[in-house]
C-alpha atoms as a PDB file:
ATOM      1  CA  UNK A   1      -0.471  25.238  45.116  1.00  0.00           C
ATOM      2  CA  UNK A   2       1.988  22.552  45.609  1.00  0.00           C
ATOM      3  CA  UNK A   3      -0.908  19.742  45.723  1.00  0.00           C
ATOM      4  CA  UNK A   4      -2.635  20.967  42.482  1.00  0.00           C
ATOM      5  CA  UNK A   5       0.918  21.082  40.463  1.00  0.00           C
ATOM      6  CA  UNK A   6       1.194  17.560  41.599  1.00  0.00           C
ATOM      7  CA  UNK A   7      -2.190  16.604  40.421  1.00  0.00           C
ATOM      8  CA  UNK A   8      -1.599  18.804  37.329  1.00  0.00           C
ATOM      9  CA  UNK A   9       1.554  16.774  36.826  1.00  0.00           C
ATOM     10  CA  UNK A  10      -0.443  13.192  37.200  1.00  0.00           C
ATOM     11  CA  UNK A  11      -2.773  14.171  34.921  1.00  0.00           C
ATOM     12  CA  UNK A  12      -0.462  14.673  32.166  1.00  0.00           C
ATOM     13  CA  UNK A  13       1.085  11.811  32.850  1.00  0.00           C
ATOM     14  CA  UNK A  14      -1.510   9.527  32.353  1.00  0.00           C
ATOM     15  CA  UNK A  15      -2.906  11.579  29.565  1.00  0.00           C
ATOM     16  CA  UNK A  16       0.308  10.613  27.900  1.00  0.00           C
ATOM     17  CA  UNK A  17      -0.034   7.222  28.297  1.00  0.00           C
ATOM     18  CA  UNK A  18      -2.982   6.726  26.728  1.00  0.00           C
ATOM     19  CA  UNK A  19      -1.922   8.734  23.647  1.00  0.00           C
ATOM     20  CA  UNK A  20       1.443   6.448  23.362  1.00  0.00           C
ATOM     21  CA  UNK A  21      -1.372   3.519  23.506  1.00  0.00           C
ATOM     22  CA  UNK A  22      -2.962   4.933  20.475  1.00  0.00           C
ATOM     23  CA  UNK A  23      -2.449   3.441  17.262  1.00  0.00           C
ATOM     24  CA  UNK A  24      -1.730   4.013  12.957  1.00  0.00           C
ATOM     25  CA  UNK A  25      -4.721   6.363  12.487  1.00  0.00           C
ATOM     26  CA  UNK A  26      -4.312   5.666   8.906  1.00  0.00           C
ATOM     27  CA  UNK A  27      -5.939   2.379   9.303  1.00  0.00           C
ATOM     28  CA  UNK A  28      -8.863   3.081  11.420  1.00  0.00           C
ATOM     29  CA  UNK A  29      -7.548   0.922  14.262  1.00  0.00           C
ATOM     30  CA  UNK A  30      -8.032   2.479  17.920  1.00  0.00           C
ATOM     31  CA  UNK A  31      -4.886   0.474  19.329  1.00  0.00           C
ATOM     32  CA  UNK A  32      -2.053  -1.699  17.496  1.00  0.00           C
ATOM     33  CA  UNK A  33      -3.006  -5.382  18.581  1.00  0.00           C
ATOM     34  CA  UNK A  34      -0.033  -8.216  18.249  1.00  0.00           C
ATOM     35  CA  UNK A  35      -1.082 -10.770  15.378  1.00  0.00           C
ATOM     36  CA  UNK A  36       0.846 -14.159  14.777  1.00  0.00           C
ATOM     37  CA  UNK A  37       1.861 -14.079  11.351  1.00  0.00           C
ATOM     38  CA  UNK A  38       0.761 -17.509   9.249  1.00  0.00           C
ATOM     39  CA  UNK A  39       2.357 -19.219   6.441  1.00  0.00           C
ATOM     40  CA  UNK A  40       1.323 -20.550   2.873  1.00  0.00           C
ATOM     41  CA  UNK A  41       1.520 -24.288   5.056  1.00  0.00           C
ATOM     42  CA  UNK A  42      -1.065 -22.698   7.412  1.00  0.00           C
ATOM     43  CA  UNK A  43      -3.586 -21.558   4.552  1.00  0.00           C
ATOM     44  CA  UNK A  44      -3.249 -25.371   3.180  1.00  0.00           C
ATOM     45  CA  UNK A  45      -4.480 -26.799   6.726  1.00  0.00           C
ATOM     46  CA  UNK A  46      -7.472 -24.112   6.839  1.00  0.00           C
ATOM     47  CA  UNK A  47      -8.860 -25.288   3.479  1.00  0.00           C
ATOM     48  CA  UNK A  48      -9.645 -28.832   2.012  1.00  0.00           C
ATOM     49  CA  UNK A  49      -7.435 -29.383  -1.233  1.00  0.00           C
ATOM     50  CA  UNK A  50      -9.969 -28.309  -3.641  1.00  0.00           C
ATOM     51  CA  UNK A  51     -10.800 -25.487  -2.313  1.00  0.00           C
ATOM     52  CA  UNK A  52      -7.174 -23.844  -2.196  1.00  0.00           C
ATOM     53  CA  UNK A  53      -5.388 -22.653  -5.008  1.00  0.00           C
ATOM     54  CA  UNK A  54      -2.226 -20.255  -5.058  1.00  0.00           C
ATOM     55  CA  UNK A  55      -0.501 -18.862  -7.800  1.00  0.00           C
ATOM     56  CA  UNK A  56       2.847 -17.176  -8.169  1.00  0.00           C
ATOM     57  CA  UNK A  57       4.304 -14.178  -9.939  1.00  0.00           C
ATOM     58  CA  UNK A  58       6.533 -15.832 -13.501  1.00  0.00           C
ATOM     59  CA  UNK A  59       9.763 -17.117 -12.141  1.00  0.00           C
ATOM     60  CA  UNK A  60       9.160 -16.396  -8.288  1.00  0.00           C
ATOM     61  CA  UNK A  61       8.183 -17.846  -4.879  1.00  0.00           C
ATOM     62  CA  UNK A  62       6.292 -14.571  -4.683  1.00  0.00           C
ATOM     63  CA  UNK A  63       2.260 -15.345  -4.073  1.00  0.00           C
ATOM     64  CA  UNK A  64       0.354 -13.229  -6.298  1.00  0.00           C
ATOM     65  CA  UNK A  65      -3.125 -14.732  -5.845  1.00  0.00           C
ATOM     66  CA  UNK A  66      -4.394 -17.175  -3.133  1.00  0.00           C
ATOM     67  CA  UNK A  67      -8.338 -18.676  -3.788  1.00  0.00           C
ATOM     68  CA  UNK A  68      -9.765 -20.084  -0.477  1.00  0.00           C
ATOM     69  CA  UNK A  69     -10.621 -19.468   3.082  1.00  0.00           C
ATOM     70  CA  UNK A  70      -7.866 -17.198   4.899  1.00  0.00           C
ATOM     71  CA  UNK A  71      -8.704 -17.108   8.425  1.00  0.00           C
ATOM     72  CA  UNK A  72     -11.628 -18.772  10.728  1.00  0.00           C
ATOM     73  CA  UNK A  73     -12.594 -15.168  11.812  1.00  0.00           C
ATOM     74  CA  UNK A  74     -15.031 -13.280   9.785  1.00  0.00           C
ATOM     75  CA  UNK A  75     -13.816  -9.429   8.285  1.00  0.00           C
ATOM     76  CA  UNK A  76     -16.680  -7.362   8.795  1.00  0.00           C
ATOM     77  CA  UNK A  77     -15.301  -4.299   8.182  1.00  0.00           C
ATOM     78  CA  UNK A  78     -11.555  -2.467   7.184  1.00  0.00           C
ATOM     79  CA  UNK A  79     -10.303  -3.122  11.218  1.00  0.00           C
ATOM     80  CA  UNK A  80     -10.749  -6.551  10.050  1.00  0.00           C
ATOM     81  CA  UNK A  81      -9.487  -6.715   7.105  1.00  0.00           C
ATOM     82  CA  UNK A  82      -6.182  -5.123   8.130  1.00  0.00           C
ATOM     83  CA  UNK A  83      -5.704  -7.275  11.339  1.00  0.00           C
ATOM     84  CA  UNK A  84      -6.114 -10.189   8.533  1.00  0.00           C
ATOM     85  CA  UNK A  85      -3.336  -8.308   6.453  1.00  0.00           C
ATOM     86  CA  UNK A  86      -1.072  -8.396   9.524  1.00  0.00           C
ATOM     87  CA  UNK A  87      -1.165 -11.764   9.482  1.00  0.00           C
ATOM     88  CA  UNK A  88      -0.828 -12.319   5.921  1.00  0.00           C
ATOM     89  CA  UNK A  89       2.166  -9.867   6.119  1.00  0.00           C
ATOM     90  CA  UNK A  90       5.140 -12.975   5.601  1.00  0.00           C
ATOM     91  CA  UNK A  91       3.189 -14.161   2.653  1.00  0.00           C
ATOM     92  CA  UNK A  92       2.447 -10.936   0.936  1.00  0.00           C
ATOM     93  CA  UNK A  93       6.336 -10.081   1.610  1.00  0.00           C
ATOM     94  CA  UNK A  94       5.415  -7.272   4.089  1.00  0.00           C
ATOM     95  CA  UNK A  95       7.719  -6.303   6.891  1.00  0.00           C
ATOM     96  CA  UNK A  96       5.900  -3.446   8.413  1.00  0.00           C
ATOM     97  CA  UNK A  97       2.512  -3.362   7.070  1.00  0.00           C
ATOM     98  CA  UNK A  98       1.457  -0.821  10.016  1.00  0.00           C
ATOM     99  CA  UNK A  99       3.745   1.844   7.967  1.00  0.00           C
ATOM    100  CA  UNK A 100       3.871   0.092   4.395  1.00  0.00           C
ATOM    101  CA  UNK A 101      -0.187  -0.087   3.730  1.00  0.00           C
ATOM    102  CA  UNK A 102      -2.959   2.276   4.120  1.00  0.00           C
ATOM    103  CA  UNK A 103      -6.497   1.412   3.558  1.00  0.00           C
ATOM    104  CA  UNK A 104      -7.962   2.471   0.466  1.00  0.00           C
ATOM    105  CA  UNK A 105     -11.252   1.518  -0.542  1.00  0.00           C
ATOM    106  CA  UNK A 106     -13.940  -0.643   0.333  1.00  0.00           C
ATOM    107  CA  UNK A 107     -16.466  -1.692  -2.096  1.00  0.00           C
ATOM    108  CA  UNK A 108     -18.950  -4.589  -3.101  1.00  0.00           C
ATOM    109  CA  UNK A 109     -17.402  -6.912  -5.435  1.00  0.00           C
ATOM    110  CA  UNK A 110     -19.176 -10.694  -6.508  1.00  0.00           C
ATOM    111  CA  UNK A 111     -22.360 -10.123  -3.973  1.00  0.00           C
ATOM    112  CA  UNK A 112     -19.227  -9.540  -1.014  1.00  0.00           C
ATOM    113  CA  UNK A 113     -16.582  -7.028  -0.182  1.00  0.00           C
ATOM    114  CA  UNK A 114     -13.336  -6.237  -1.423  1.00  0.00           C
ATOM    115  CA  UNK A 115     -10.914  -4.339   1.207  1.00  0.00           C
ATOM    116  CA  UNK A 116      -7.859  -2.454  -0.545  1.00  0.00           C
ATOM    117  CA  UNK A 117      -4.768  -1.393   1.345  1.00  0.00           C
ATOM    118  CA  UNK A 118      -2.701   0.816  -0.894  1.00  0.00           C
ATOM    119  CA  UNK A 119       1.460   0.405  -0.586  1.00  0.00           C
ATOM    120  CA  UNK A 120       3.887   3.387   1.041  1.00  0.00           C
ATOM    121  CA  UNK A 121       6.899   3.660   1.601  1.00  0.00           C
ATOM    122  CA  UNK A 122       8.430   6.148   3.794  1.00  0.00           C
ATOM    123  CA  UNK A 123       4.936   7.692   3.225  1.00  0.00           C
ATOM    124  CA  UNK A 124       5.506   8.255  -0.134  1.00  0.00           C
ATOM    125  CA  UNK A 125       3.158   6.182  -2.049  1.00  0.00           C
ATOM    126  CA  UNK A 126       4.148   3.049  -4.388  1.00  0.00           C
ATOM    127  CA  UNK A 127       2.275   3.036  -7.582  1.00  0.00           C
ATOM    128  CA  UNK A 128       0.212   0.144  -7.938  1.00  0.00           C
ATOM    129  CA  UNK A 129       1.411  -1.493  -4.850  1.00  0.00           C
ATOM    130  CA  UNK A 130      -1.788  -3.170  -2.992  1.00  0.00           C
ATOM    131  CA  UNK A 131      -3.194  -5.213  -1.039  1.00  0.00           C
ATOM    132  CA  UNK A 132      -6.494  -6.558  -1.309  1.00  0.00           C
ATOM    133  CA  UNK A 133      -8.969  -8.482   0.847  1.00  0.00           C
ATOM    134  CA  UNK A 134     -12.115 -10.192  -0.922  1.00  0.00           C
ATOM    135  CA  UNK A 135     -14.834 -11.597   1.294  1.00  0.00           C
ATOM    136  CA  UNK A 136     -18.319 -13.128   0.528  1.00  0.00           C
ATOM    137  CA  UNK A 137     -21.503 -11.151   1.721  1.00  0.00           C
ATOM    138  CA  UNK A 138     -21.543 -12.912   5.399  1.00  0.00           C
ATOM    139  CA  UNK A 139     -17.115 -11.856   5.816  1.00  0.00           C
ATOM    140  CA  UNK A 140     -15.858 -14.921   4.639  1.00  0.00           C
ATOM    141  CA  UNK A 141     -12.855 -14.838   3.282  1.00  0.00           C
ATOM    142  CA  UNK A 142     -12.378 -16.351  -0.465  1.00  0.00           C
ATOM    143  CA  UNK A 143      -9.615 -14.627  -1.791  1.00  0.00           C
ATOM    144  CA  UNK A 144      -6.123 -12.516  -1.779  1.00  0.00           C
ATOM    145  CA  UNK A 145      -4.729 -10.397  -4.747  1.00  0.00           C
ATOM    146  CA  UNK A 146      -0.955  -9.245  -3.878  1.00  0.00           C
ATOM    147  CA  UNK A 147       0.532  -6.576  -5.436  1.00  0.00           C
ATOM    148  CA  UNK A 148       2.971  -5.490  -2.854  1.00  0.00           C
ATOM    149  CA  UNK A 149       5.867  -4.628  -4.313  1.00  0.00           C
ATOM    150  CA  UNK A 150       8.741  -6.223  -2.015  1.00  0.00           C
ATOM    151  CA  UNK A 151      12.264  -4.865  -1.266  1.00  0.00           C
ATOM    152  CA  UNK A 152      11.463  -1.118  -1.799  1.00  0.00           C
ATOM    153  CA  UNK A 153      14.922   0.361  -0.356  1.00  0.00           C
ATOM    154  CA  UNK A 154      15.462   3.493  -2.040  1.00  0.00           C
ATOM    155  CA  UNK A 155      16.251   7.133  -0.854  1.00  0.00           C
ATOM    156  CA  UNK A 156      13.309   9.314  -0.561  1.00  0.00           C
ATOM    157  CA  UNK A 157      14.586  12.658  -0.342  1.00  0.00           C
ATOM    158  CA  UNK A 158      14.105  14.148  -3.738  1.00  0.00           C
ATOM    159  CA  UNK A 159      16.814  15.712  -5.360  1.00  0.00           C
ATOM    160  CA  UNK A 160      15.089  17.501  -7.804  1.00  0.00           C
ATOM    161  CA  UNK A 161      11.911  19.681  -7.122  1.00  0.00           C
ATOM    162  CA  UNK A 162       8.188  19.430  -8.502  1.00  0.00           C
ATOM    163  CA  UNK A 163       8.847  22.525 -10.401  1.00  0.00           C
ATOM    164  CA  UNK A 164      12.032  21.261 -11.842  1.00  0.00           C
ATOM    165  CA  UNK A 165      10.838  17.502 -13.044  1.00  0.00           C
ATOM    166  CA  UNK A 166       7.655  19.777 -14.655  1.00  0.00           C
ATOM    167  CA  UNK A 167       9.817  21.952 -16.703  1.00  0.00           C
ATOM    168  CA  UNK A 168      12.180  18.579 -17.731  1.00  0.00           C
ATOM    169  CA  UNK A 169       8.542  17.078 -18.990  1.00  0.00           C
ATOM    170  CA  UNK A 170       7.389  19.962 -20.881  1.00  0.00           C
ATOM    171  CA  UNK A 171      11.054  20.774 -22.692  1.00  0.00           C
ATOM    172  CA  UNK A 172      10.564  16.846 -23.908  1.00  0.00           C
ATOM    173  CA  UNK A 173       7.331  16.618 -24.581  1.00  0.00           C
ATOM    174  CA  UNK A 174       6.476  20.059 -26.142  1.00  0.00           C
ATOM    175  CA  UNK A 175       3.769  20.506 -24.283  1.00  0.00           C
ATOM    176  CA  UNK A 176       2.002  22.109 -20.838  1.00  0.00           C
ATOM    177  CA  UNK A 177       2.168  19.912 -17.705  1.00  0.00           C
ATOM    178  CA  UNK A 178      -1.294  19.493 -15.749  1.00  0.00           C
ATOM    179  CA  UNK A 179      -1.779  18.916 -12.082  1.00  0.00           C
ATOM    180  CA  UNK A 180       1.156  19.448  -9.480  1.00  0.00           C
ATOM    181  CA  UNK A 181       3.354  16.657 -10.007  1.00  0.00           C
ATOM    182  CA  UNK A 182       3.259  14.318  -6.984  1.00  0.00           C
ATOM    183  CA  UNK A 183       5.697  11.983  -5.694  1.00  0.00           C
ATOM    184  CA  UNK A 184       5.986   8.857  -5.953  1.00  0.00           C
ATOM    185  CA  UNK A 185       7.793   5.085  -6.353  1.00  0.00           C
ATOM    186  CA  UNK A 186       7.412   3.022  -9.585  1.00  0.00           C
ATOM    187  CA  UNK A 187       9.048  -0.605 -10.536  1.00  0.00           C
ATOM    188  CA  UNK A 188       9.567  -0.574 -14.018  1.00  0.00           C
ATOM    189  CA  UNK A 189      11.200  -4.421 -13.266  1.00  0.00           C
ATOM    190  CA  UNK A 190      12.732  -6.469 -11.347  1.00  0.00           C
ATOM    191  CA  UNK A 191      14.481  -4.598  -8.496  1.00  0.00           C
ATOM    192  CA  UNK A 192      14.174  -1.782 -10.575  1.00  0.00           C
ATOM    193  CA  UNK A 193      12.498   0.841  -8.094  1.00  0.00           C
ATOM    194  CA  UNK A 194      12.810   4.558  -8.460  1.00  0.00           C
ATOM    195  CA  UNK A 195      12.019   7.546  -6.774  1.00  0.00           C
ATOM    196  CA  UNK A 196       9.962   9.465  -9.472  1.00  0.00           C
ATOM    197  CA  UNK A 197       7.743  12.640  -9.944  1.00  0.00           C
ATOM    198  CA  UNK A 198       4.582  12.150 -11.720  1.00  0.00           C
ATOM    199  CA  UNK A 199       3.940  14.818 -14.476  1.00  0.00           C
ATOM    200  CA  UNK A 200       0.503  14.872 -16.340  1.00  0.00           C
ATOM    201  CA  UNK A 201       0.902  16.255 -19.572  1.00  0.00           C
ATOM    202  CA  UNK A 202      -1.749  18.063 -21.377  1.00  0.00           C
ATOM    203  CA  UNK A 203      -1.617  15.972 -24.866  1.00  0.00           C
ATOM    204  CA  UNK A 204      -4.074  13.666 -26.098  1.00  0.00           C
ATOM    205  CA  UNK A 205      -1.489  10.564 -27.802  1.00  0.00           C
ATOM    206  CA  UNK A 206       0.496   8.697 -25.943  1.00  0.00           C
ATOM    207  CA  UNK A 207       1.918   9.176 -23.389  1.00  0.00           C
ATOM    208  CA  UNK A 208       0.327  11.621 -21.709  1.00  0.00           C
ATOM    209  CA  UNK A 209       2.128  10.713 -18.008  1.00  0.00           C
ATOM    210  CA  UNK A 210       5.536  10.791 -17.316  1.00  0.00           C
ATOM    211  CA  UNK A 211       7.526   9.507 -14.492  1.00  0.00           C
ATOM    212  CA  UNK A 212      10.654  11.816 -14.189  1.00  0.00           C
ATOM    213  CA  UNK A 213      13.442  10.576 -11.735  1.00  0.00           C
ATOM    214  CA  UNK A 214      13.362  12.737  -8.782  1.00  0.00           C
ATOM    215  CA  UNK A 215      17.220  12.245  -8.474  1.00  0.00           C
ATOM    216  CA  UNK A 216      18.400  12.695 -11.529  1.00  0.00           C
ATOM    217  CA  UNK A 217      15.620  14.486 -13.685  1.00  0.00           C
ATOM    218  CA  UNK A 218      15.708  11.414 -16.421  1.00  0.00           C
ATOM    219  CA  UNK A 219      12.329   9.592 -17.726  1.00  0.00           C
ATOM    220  CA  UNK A 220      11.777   6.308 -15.909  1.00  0.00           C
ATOM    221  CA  UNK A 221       8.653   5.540 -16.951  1.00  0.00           C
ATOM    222  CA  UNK A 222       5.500   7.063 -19.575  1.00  0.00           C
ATOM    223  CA  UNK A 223       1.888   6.051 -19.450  1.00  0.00           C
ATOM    224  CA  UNK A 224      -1.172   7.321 -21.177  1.00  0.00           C
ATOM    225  CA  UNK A 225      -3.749   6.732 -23.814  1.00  0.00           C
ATOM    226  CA  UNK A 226      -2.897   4.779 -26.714  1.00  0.00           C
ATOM    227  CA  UNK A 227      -3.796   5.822 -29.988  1.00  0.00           C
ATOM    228  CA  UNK A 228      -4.943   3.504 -33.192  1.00  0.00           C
END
């Protein structure tokens, strides 16, 4: 009895170790491999001068677009892609892409593939935070579009509930809420990030979505149709 509690005791050992081996399910990898970060300098030696072009967001050093080869390997599929990400993380203004970016879509775009990794935060999800991958039909690289949203720091324990931020929207707005409001983090500017509840209203003008503060129950943010 004593033998097979030891072996019992092995076993889970090891089984343990290879589950502490395992890696961010959310992005399809089947371990967490190191990547060497490159730079905007590095990009510039992959890629004659023609061929490389970069633009910035207005009045930043923050890349928002970069046309031209990004790596040597080829991205054949999302593992790829995100392993490219990884290194891309200094440029895109990424810290921890395993927990800030989950992929999102993959689909054919200008006879290749586009890869989209969408942005979290504390797992709650950052709208219209992204990071996308374009590739030419053989994996090629040709192209980055950044919208990662950088220096998200904000608590994300809401202080106000679901039901709560609904009730706020329809007292405002006059009208029935749609949908369970979901969580989430919007910039409405510069360092201007907030913890918000999304509230879909059921009206057909503008707006028709409302971001309530899930702090302080105020409106951070509307979006919707606009009407003529």
């Amino acid at each position: 009895m004593k033998k097979a509690t030891t072996l019992l005791a092995a076993f889970l050992a090891v089984a343990a170790l290879v589950t502490g081996c395992s890696s961010n399910e959310n992005n399809g990898s089947a371990e967490v491999k190191r990547v060497d970060t490159v730079s905007v300098i590095d990009l510039e030696k992959l890629n004659d001068g023609s061929s490389f072009q970069i633009s910035y967001y207005y009045d930043t050093d923050r890349v928002r677009e970069i046309s031209g080869k990004l790596s040597r390997n080829l991205v054949k599929n999302k593992e790829d892609a995100f392993i490219l990400v990884r290194e891309l993380a200094d440029i895109i203004g990424c810290t921890d892409p395993l927990n800030e970016l989950e992929f999102s879509a993959m689909e054919i775009r200008d006879g290749g593939w586009i890869y989209v990794f969408d942005q979290y935060y504390n797992a709650v999800p950052v709208r219209k935070g992204s990071v996308s991958i374009l590739t030419d039909a053989d994996g090629n690289t040709t192209h980055l579009y950044n919208n990662f949203i950088e220096n998200v720091n904000i608590a994300t324990e809401p202080k106000i509930s679901a039901e709560e931020a609904a009730k706020l929207a329809m007292e405002k707005y006059g009208c029935d809420t749609k949908d369970e409001p979901k969580l989430v983090i919007i910039e409405t500017g510069r360092e201007s990030i907030y913890l918000t509840w999304d509230v879909k209203l059921k009206r057909s003008n503008y707006p028709d979505e409302a971001y309530i503060d899930a702090l302080n129950g105020t409106v951070q943010a509307e979006d919707g149709p606009i009407i003529d």
